[in-house]
Protein backbone atom coordinates (compact mmCIF):
# COMPACT_ATOMS: atom_id res chain seq x y z
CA UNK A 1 -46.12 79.38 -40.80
CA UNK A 2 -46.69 78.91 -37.25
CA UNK A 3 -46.68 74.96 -37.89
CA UNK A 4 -43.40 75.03 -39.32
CA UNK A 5 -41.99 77.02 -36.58
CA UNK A 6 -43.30 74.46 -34.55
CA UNK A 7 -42.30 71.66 -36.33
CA UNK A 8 -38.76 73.05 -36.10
CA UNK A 9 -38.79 73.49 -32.21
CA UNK A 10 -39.92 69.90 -32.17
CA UNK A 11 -37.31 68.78 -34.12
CA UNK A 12 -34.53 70.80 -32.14
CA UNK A 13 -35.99 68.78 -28.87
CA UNK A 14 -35.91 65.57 -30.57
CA UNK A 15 -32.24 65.96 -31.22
CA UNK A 16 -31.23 67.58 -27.62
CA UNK A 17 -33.03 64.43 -26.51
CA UNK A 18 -30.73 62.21 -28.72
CA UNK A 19 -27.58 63.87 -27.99
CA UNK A 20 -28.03 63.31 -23.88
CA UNK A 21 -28.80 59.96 -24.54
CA UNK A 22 -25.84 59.17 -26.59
CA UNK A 23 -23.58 61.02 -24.06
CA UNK A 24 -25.12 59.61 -21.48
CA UNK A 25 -24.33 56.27 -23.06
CA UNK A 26 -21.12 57.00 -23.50
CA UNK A 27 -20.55 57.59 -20.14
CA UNK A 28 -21.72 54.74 -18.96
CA UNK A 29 -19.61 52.25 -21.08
CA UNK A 30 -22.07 50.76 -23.62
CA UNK A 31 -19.71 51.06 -26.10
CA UNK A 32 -16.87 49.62 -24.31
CA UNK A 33 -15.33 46.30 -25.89
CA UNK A 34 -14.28 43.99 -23.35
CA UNK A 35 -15.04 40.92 -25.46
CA UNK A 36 -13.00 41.71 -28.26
CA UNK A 37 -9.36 41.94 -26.52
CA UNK A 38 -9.58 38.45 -25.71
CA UNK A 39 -10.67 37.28 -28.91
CA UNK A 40 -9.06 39.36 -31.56
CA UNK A 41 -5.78 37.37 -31.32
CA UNK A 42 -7.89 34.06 -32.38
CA UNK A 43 -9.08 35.71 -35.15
CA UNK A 44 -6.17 37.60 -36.49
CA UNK A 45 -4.89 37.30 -40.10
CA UNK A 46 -1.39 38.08 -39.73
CA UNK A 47 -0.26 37.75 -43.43
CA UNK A 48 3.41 35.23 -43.26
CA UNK A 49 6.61 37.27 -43.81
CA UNK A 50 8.28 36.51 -46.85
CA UNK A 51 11.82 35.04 -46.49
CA UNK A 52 14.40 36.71 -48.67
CA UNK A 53 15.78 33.50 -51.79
CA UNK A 54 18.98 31.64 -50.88
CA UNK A 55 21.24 32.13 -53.41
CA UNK A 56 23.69 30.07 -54.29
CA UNK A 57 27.27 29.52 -53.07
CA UNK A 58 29.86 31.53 -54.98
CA UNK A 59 33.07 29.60 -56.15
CA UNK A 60 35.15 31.15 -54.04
CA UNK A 61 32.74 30.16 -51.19
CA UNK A 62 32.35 26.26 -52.35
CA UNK A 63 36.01 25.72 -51.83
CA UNK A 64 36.09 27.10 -48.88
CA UNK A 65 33.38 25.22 -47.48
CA UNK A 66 34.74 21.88 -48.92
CA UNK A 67 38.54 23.07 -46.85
């Protein structure tokens, strides 16, 4: 029993441990992006806008176009 209780401890330190560290690198911008800004516009899949159909002229309209 007392392994497991020390097993546990150990595993509570291991995971303080990881936490600082992943604050700590937080903090201190290792998971800043400054590369992608200036390359996410080259890579950018804008999809095209579709353009509504052109209908036809109405027969009113195609004589006054003619005028």
């Amino acid at each position: 029993m007392s392994v497991v209780l020390l097993l546990i401890a150990f595993s509570i330190v291991v995971a303080a441990g990881f936490l600082v560290a992943f604050i700590w690198s937080v903090r201190s911008g290792q998971y800043d992006d400054e590369y992608g800004h200036s390359v996410r516009i080259l890579f950018q899949d804008d999809a095209p806008v579709a353009t509504p159909p052109v209908s036809p002229p109405v027969e009113s309209e195609k004589s006054e176009l003619k005028t």
